[in-house]
Structure formats: structure tokens, C-alpha cells
C-alpha atoms as a PDB file:
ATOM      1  CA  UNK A   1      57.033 113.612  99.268  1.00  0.00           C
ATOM      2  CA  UNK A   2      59.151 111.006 101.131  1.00  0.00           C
ATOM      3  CA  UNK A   3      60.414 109.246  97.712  1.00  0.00           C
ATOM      4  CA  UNK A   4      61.276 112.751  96.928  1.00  0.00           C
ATOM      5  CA  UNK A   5      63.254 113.764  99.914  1.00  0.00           C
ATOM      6  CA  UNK A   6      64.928 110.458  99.753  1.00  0.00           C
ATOM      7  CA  UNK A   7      66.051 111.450  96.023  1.00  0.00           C
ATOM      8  CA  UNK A   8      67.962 114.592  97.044  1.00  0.00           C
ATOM      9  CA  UNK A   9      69.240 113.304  99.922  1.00  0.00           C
ATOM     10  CA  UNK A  10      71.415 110.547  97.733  1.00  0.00           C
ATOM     11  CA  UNK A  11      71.562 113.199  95.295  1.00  0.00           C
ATOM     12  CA  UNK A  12      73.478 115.395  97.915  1.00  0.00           C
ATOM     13  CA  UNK A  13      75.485 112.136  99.287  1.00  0.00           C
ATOM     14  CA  UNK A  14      76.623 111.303  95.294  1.00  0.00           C
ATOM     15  CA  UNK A  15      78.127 115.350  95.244  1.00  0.00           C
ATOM     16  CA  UNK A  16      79.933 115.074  97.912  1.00  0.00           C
ATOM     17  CA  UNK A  17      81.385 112.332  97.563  1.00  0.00           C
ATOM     18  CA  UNK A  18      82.616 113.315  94.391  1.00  0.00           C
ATOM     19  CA  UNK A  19      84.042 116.044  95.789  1.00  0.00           C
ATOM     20  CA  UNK A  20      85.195 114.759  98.176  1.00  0.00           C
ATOM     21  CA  UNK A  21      87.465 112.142  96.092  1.00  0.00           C
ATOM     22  CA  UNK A  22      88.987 115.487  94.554  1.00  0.00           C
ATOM     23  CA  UNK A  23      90.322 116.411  97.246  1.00  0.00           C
ATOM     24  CA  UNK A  24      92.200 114.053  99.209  1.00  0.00           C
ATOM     25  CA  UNK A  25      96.053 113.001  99.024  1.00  0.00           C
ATOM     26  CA  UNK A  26      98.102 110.340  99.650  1.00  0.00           C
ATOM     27  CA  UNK A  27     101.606 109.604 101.295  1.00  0.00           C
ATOM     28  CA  UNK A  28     103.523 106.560 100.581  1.00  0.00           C
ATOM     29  CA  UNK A  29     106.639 106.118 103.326  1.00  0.00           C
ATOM     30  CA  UNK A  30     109.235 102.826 103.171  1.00  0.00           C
ATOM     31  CA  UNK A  31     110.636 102.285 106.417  1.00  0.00           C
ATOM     32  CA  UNK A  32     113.772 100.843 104.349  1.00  0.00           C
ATOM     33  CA  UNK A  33     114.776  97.027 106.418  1.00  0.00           C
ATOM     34  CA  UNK A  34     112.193  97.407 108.508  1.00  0.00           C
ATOM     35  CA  UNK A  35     111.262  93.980 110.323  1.00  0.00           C
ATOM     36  CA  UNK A  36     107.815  93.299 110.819  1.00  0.00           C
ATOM     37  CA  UNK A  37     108.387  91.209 114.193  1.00  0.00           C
ATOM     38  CA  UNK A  38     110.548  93.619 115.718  1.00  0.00           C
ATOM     39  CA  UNK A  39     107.645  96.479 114.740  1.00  0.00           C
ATOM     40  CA  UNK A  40     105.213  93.899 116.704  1.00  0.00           C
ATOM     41  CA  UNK A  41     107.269  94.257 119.814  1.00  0.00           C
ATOM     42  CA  UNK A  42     107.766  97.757 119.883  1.00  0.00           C
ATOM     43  CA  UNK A  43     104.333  98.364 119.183  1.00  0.00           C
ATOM     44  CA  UNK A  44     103.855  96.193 122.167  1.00  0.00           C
ATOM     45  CA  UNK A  45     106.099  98.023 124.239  1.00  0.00           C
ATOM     46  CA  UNK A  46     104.333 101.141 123.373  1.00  0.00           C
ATOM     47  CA  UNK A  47     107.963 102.704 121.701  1.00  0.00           C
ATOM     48  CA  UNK A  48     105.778 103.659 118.086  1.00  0.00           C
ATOM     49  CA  UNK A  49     102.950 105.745 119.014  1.00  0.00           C
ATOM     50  CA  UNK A  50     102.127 107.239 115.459  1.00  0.00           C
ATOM     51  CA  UNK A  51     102.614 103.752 113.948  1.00  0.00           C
ATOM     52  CA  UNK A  52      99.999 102.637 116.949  1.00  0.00           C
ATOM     53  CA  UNK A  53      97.620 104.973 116.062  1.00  0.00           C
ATOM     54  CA  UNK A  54      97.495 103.985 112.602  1.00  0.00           C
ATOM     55  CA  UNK A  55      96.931 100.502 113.384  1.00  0.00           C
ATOM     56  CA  UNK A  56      94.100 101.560 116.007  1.00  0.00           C
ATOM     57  CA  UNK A  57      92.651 104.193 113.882  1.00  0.00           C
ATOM     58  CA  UNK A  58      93.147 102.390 110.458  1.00  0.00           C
ATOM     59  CA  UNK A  59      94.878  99.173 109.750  1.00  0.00           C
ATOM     60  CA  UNK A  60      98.039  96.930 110.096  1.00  0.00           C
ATOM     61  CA  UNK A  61      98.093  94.166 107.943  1.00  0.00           C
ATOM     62  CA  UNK A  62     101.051  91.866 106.903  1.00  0.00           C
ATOM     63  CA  UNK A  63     102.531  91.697 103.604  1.00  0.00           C
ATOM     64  CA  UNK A  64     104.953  89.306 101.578  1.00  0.00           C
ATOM     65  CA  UNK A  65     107.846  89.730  99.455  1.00  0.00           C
ATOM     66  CA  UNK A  66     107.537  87.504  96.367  1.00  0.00           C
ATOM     67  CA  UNK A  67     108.847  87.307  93.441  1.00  0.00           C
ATOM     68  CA  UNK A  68     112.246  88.758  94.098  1.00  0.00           C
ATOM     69  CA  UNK A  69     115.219  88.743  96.507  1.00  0.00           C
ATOM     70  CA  UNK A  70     114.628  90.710  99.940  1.00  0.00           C
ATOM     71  CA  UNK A  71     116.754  93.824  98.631  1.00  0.00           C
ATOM     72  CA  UNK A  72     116.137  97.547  98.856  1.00  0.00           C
ATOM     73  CA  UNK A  73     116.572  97.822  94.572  1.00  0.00           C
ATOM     74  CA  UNK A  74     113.821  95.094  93.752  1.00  0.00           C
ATOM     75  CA  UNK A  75     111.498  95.747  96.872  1.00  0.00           C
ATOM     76  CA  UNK A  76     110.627  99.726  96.030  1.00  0.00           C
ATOM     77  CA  UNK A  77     110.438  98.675  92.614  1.00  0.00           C
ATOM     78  CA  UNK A  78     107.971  96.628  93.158  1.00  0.00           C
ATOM     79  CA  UNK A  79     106.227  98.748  96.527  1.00  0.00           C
ATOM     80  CA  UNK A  80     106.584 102.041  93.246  1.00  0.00           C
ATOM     81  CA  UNK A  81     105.259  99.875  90.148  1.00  0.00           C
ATOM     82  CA  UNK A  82     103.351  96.958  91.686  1.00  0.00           C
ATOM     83  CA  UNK A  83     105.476  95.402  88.705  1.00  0.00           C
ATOM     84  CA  UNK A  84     107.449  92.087  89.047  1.00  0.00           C
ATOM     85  CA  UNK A  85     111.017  92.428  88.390  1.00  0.00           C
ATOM     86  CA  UNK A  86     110.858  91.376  84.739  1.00  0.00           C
ATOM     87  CA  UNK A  87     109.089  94.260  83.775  1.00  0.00           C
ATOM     88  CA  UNK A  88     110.686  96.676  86.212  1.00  0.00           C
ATOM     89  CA  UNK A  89     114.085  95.645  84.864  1.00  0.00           C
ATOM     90  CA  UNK A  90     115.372  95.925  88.853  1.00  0.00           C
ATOM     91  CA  UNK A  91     116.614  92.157  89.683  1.00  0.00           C
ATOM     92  CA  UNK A  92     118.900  93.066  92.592  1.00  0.00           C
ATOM     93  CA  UNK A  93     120.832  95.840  94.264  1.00  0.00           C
ATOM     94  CA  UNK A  94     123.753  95.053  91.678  1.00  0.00           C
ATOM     95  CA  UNK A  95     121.358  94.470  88.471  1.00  0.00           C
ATOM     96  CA  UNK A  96     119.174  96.847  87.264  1.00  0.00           C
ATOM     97  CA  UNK A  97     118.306  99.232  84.529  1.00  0.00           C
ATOM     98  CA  UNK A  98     116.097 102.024  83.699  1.00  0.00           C
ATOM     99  CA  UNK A  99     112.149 100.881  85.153  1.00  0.00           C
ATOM    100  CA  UNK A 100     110.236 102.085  81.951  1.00  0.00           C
ATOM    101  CA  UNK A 101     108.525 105.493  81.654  1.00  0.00           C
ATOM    102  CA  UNK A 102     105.098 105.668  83.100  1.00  0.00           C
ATOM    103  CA  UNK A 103     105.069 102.902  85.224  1.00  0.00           C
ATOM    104  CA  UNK A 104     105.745 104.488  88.603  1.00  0.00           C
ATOM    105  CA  UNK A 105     102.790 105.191  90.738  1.00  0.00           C
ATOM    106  CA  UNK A 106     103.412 108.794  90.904  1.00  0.00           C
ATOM    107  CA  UNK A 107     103.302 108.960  86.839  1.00  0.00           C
ATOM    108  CA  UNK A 108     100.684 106.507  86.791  1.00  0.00           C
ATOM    109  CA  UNK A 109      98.043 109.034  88.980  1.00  0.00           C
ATOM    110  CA  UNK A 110      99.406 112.075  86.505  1.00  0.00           C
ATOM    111  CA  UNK A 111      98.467 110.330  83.414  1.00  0.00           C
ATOM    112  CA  UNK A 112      94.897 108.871  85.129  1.00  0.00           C
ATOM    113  CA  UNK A 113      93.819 112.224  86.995  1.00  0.00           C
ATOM    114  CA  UNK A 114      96.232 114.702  84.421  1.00  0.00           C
ATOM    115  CA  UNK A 115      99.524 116.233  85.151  1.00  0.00           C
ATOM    116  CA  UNK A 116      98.089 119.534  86.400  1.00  0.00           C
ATOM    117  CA  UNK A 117      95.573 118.387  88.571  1.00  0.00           C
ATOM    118  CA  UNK A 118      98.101 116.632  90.831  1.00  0.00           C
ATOM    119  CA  UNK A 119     101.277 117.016  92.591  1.00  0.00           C
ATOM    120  CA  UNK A 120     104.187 114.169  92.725  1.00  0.00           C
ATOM    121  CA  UNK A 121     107.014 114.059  94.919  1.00  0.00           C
ATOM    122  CA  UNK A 122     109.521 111.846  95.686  1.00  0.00           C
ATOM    123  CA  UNK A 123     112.158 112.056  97.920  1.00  0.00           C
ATOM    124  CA  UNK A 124     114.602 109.142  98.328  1.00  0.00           C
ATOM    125  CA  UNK A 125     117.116 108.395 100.970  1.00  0.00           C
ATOM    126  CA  UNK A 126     119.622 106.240  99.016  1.00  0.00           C
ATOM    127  CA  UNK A 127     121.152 106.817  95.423  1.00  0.00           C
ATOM    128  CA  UNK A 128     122.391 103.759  93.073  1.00  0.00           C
ATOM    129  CA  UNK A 129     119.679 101.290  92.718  1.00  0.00           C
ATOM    130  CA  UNK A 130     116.987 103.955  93.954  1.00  0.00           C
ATOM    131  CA  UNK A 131     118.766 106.681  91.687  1.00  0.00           C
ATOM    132  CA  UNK A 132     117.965 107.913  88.618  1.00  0.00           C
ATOM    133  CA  UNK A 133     121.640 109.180  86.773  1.00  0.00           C
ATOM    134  CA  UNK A 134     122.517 108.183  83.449  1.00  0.00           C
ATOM    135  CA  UNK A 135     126.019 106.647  81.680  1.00  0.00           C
ATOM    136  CA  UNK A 136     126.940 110.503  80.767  1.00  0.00           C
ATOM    137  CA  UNK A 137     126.288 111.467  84.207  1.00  0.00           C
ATOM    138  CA  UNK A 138     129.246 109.687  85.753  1.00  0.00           C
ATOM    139  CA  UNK A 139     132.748 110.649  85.501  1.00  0.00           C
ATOM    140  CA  UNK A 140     135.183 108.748  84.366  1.00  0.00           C
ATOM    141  CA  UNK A 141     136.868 107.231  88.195  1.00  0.00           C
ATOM    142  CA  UNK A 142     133.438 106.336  88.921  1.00  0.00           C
ATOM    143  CA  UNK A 143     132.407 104.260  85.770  1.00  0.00           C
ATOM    144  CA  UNK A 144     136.040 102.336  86.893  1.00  0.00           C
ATOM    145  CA  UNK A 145     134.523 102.098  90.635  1.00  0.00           C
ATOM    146  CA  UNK A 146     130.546 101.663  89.870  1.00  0.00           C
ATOM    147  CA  UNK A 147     129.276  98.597  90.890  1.00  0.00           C
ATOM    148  CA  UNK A 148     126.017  98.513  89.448  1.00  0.00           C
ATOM    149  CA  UNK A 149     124.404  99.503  86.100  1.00  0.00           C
ATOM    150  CA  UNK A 150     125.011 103.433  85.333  1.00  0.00           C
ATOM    151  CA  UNK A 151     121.517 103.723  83.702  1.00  0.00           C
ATOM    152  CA  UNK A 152     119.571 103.639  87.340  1.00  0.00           C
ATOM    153  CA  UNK A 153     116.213 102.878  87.487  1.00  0.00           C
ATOM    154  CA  UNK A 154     114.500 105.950  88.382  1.00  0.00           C
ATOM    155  CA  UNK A 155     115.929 108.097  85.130  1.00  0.00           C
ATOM    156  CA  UNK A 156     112.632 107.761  83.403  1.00  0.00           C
ATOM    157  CA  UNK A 157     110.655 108.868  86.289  1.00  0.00           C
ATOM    158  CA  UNK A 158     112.583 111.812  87.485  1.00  0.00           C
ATOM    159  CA  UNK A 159     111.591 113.254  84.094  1.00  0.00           C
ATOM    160  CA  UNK A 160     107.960 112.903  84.782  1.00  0.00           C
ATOM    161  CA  UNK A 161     107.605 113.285  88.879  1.00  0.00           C
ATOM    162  CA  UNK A 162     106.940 116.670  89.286  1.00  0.00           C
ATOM    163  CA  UNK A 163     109.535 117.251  92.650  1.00  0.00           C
ATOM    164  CA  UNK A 164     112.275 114.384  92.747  1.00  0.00           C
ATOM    165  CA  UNK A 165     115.011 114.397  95.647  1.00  0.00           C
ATOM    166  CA  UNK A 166     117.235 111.978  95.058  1.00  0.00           C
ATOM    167  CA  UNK A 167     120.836 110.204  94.140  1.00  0.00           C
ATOM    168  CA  UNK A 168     122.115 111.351  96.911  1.00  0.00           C
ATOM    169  CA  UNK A 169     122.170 109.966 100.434  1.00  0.00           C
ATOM    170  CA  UNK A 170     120.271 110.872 103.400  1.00  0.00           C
ATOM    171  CA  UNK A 171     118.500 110.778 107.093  1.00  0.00           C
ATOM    172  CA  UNK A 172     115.584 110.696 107.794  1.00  0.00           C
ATOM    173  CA  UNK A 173     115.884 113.769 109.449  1.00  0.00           C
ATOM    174  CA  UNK A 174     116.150 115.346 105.826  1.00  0.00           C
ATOM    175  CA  UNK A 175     113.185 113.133 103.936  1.00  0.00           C
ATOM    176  CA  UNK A 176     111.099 114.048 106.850  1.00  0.00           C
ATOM    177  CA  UNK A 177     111.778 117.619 107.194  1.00  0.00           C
ATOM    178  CA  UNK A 178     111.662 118.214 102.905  1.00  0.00           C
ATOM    179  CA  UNK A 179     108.200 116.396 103.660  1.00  0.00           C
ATOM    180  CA  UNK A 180     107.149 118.448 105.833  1.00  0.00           C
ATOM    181  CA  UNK A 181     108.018 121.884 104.079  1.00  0.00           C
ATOM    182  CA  UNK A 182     106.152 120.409 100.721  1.00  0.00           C
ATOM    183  CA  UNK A 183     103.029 119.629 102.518  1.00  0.00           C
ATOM    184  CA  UNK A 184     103.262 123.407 103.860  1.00  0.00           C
ATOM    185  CA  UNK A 185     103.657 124.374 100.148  1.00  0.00           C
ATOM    186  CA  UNK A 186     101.368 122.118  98.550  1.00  0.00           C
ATOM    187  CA  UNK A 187      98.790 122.581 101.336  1.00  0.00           C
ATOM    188  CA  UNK A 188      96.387 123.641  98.308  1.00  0.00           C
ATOM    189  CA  UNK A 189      96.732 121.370  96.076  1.00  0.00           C
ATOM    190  CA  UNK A 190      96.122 117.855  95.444  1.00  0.00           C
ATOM    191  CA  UNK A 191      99.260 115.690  95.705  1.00  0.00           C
ATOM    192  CA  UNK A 192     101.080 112.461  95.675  1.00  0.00           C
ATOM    193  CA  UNK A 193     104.163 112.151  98.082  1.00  0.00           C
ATOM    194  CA  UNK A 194     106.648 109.018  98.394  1.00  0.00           C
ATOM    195  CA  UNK A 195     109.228 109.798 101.023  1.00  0.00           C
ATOM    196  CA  UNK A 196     112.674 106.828 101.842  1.00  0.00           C
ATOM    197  CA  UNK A 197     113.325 106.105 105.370  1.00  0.00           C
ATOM    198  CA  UNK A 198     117.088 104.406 105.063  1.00  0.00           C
ATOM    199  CA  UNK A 199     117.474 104.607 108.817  1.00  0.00           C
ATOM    200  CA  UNK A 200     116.590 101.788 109.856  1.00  0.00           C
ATOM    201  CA  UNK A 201     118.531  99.240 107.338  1.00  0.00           C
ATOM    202  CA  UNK A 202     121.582 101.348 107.586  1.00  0.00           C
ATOM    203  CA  UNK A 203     121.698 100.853 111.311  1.00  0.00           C
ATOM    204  CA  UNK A 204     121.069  97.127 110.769  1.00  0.00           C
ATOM    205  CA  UNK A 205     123.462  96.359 108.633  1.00  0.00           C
ATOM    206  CA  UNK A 206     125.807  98.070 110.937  1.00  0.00           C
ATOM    207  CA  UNK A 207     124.796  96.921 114.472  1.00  0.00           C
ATOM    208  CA  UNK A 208     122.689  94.289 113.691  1.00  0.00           C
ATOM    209  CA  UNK A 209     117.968  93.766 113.674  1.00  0.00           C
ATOM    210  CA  UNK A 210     118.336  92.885 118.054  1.00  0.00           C
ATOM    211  CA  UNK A 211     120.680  96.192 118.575  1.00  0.00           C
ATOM    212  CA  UNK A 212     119.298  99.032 120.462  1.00  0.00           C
ATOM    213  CA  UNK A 213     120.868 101.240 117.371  1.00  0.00           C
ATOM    214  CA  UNK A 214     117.959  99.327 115.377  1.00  0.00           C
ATOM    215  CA  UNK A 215     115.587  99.899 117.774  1.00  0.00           C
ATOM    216  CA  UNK A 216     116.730 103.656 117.794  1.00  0.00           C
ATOM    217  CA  UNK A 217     116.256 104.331 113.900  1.00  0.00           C
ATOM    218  CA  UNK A 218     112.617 102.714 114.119  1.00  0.00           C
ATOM    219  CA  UNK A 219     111.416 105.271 116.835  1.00  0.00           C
ATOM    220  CA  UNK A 220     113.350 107.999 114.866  1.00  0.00           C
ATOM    221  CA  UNK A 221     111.171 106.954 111.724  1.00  0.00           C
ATOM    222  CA  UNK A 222     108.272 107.017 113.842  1.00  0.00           C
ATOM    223  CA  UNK A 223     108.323 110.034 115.614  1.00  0.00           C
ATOM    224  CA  UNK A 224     108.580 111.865 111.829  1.00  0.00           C
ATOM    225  CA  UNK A 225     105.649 110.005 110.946  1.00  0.00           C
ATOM    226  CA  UNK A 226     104.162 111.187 114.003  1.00  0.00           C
ATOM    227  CA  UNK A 227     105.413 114.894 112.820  1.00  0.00           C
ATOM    228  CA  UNK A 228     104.098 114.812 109.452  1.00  0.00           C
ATOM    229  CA  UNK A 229     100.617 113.800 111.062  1.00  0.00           C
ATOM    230  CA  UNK A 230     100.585 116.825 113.072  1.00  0.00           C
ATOM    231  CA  UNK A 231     101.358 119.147 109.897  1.00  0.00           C
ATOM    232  CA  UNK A 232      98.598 117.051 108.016  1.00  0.00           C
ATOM    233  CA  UNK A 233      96.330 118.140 111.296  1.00  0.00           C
ATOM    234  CA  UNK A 234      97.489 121.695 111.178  1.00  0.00           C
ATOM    235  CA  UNK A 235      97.278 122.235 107.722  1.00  0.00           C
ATOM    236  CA  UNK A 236      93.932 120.566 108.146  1.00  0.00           C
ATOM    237  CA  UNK A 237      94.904 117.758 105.478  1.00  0.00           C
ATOM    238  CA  UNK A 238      94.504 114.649 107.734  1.00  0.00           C
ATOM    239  CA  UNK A 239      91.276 113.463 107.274  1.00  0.00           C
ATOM    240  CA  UNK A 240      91.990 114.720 103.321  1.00  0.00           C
ATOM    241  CA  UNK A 241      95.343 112.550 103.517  1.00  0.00           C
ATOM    242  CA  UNK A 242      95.928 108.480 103.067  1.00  0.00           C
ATOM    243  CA  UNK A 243      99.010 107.442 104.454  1.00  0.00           C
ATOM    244  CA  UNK A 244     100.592 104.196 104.505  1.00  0.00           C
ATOM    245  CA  UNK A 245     103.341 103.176 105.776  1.00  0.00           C
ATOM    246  CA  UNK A 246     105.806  99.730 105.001  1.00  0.00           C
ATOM    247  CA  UNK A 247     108.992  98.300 103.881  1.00  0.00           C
ATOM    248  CA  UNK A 248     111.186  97.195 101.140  1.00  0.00           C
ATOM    249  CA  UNK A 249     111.798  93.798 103.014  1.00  0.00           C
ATOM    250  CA  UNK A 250     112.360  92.678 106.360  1.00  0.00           C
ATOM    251  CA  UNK A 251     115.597  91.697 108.430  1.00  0.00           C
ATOM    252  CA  UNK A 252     117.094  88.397 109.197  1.00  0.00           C
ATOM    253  CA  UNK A 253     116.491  87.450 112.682  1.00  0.00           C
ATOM    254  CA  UNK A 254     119.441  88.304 115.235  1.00  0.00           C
ATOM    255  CA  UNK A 255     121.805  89.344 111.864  1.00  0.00           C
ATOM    256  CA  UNK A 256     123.150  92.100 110.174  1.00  0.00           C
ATOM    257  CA  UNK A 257     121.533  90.925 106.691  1.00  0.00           C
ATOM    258  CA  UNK A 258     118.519  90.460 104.863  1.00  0.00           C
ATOM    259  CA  UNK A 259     118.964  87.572 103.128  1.00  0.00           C
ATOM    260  CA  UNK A 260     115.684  85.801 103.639  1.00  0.00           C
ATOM    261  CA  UNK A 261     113.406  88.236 105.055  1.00  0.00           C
ATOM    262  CA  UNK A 262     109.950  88.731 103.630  1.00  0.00           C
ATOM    263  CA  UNK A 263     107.960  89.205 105.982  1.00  0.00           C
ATOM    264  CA  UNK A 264     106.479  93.149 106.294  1.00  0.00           C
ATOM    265  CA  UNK A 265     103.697  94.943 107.001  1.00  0.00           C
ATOM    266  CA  UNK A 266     101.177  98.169 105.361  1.00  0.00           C
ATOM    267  CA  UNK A 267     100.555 100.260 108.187  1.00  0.00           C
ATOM    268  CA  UNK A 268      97.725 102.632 107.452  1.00  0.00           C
ATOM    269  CA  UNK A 269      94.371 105.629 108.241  1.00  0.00           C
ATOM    270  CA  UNK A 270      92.903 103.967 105.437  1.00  0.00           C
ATOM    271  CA  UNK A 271      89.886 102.777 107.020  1.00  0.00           C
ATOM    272  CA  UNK A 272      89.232 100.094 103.823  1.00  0.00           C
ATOM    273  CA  UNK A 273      92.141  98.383 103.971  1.00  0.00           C
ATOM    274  CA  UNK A 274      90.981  95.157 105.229  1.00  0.00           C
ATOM    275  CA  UNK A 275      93.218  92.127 104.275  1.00  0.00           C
ATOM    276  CA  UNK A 276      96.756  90.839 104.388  1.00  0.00           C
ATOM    277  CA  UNK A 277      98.810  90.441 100.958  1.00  0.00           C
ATOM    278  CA  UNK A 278     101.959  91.100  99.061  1.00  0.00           C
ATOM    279  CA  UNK A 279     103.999  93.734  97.983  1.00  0.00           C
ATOM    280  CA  UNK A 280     102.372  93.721  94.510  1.00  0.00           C
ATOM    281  CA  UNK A 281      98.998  94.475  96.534  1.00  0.00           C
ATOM    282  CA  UNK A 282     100.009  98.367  97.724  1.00  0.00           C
ATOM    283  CA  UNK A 283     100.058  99.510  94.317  1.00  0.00           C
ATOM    284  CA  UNK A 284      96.896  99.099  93.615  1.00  0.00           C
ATOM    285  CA  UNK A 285      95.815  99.605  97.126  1.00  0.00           C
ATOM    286  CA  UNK A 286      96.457 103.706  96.474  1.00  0.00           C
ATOM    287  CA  UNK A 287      95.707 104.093  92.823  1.00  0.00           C
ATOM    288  CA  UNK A 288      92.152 102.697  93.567  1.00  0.00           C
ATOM    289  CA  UNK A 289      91.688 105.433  95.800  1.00  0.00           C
ATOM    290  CA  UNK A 290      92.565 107.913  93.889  1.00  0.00           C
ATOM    291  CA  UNK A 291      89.221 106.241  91.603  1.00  0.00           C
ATOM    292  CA  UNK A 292      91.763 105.080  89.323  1.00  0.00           C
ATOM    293  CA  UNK A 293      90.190 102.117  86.995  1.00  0.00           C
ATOM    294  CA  UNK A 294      93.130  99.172  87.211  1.00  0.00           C
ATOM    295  CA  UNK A 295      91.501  97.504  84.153  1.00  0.00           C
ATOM    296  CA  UNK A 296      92.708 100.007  81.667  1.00  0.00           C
ATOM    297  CA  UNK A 297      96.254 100.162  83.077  1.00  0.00           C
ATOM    298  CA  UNK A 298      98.889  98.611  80.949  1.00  0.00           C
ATOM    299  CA  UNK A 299     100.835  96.822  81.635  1.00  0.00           C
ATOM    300  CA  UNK A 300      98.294  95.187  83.954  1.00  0.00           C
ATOM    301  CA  UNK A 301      99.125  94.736  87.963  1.00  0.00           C
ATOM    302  CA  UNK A 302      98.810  92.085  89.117  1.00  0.00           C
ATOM    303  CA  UNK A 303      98.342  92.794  92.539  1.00  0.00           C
ATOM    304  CA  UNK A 304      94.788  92.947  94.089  1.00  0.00           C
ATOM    305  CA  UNK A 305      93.924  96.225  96.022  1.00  0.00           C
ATOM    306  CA  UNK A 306      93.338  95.644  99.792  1.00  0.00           C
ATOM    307  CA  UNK A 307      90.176  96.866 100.100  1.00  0.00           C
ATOM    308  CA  UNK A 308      88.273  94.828  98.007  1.00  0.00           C
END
């Protein structure tokens, strides 16, 4: 009778897990320049209460830039593909070209869990080396002016992502808030969600990483993470929801440049995440999550998921 019982109880425990890992979502957010060492003293200083409560309720662990310079272009290529820069084709801000088609995470879960049983968004806060225009898109004064390659490297997955906002500039004020109105609309569906934080990289480069400006666009960025919790809770989505939360690169001590700055962080509710690593890691962080086999994936990562 016991051996019995004990045989539909794991019986009940395998169905709902499965169903549960149906269910849930993830959010991806880059806090774009973000420092890790200045996040350690805020945090200290109690000034990033959602990013606390991730840490207390989930994990903080550090991460590392390698592979490529500290630059937005090459960092979300990287933090998007778990790719290294010669497959990407994103070298710097200034050299780049088209990341190839089905590499992105976001078309990477559509092809593993199929296109209609999940909804991809991304919303990006900076055009050029996060855009996705091609040659025929620009007109003729800017092809004299363009600084960069005209085939951007998010052309290939705009075609693919199901909602893409992006080549254009913007707050965080307007990520957050088109967040927030697609997790009202998608509250029923499964879904996928990468939203670009600039805020915080455009106000160092202008006033410096020790500026209260800096220090401004961090708890800015924070409090919308704290918002976008709070429609998760509404909506009843949190404890349905993995978010994580990091950077593109750091900032140079003291400076209005990023120069050498690797050091970041994965801020996270994900319970498993357990270890530090490298960008490469966050990749396959998420997509094992989603029960998404990294063996068959090809081209391999060659990152190691966190929570193993």
C-alpha cells in the first residue's frame, strides 16, 4: 500500500512539474554601463531596493567580460547569443555586421519550444550597433555621415522576434513602460522579453561613473525593475517569471569611459543560479530553463549555465 502511495505521489510531483515548466517566462534586462562596484555601494546604501530583493530572494553573482572590448555592440551580442564575437560578427561599436539568423536567444527558444507556443520581445534603447536597418534603409546624407556598418546586427533577428522596438533611441522611461503594457497583453501567454536600459551609460559618459547623474539613472533603472515586479505580482506572473538582470560592461573607475571595465554582475529570482561566471554563461543560464537541451544547439555555446 505504502510503495503504492509513494508511486502516485512522484507520479503527481513528475505532472506538475511538467506543467509547471510550460508555464513560466523569462525577462532579460541590460542595465547598459552599469558598474558592478558602484551597484555594491548602492545596494549598501539601501538606494536599489528591487535589485536588493533579487539578490536576497534569488541571487547576485559576478560576471566577466571576455573575449571582447568592454563596448555596448560586442557585450549584448554576446549577453543575446552567448556567441564570441567571431561568430556574432559584432567586434566593436564601429565594426559589425548582420549576427546570423537564429542565433539570438529569443529565436533560439522559438525554434526549441516552436514559434507559436512562445512570445519574443525585444525592445532596445539604442539604434546603430544594437539596430537592425539595412544598406537600402539609409538615405543617401546618412550613408556619407554613418559611422559604422549599414547592415546592423539585429536585421536577421527583427525578422524572426515576434515584437521588436528598436533603431531608435530611448529612456528608460519608454523600455519600461512598453514592458509593462506587453506583460498586460501577453499576461496569457508564454513569453520571452529582453528590454535596454541606456540610462545609465548615457549619463556616464556625460557626467562621469562617481556623478550623482550616474547614481540617478541606476535608481531610475531600478525603480522600473521594481515596477515591472509589481505588474508580474498583479498579473500574478511572478513566481511564473525568471528575471535577470546585468550589463553590457562596466565603467572605468572615476571616468567618463569604459575602456577597461569588465567587471558585472547577473542579478536574479532564479533560485538555481548558484555560481559566478562570464558573459557567455547567461545564455545558457535562461535557455536551460526553458528545458532547452544545449547539446543539440549549433553552433555550440560555450558558456556553462549557472546552475549547474
Amino acid at each position: 500500500m505504502l510503495r503504492k502511495l509513494t508511486g502516485s505521489v512522484l507520479l503527481w510531483l513528475v505532472i506538475v512539474t511538467a506543467v509547471s515548466a510550460e508555464t513560466f517566462n523569462a525577462i532579460l534586462i541590460s542595465l547598459d554601463g552599469a558598474r558592478r562596484e558602484r551597484l555594491y555601494s548602492m545596494l549598501a546604501e539601501g538606494k536599489l531596493p528591487a535589485i536588493k530583493g533579487m539578490k536576497e530572494n534569488g541571487a547576485l553573482v559576478e560576471i566577466k567580460v571576455e573575449g571582447h572590448q568592454t563596448e555596448t555592440g560586442p557585450g549584448h551580442a554576446e549577453m543575446l547569443t552567448g556567441l564570441p564575437k567571431e561568430i556574432t560578427n559584432v567586434y566593436t561599436n564601429p565594426k559589425y555586421d548582420a549576427i546570423p539568423e537564429g542565433y539570438t536567444i529569443g529565436e533560439r527558444l522559438e525554434k526549441a519550444l516552436g514559434k507559436d507556443n512562445i512570445v519574443t520581445i525585444m525592445v532596445m534603447g539604442k539604434a546603430g550597433y544594437m539596430g537592425s536597418r539595412s544598406p537600402v534603409e539609409f538615405t543617401e546624407s546618412e550613408k556619407g555621415e554613418w559611422w559604422g556598418n549599414m547592415t546592423q546586427p539585429y536585421i536577421n533577428a527583427k525578422k524572426n522576434i515576434d515584437f521588436w522596438f528598436g533603431d531608435d533611441y530611448k529612456s528608460a522611461d519608454l523600455v519600461a513602460g512598453k514592458g509593462l503594457s506587453l506583460i498586460q497583453r501577453f499576461k496569457d501567454q508564454r513569453f520571452f522579453m529582453f528590454l535596454h536600459f541606456k540610462d545609465t551609460d548615457s549619463m556616464g559618459h556625460t557626467f562621469g561613473e562617481n556623478s550623482p547623474a550616474y547614481e540617478a539613472a541606476f535608481t531610475i533603472e531600478d525603480a522600473w525593475i521594481g515596477k515591472l515586479i509589481e505588474k508580474l505580482k498583479e498579473l500574478k506572473l511572478y513566481n511564473k517569471t525568471l528575471i535577470y538582470v546585468t550589463a553590457d560592461h562596466g565603467f572605468d573607475k572615476g571616468q567618463k569611459t569604459h575602456m577597461d571595465a569588465p567587471d558585472i554582475f547577473l542579478a536574479t529570482n532564479d533560485k538555481t543560479v548558484h555560481k559566478n561566471g562570464t558573459q557567455a554563461d547567461i545564455v545558457p543560464t535562461i535557455l536551460t530553463q526553458f528545458n532547452v537541451d544545449l547539446s543539440k544547439l549549433e553552433p555550440k555555446l560555450p558558456g556553462k549555465a549557472l546552475n549547474q
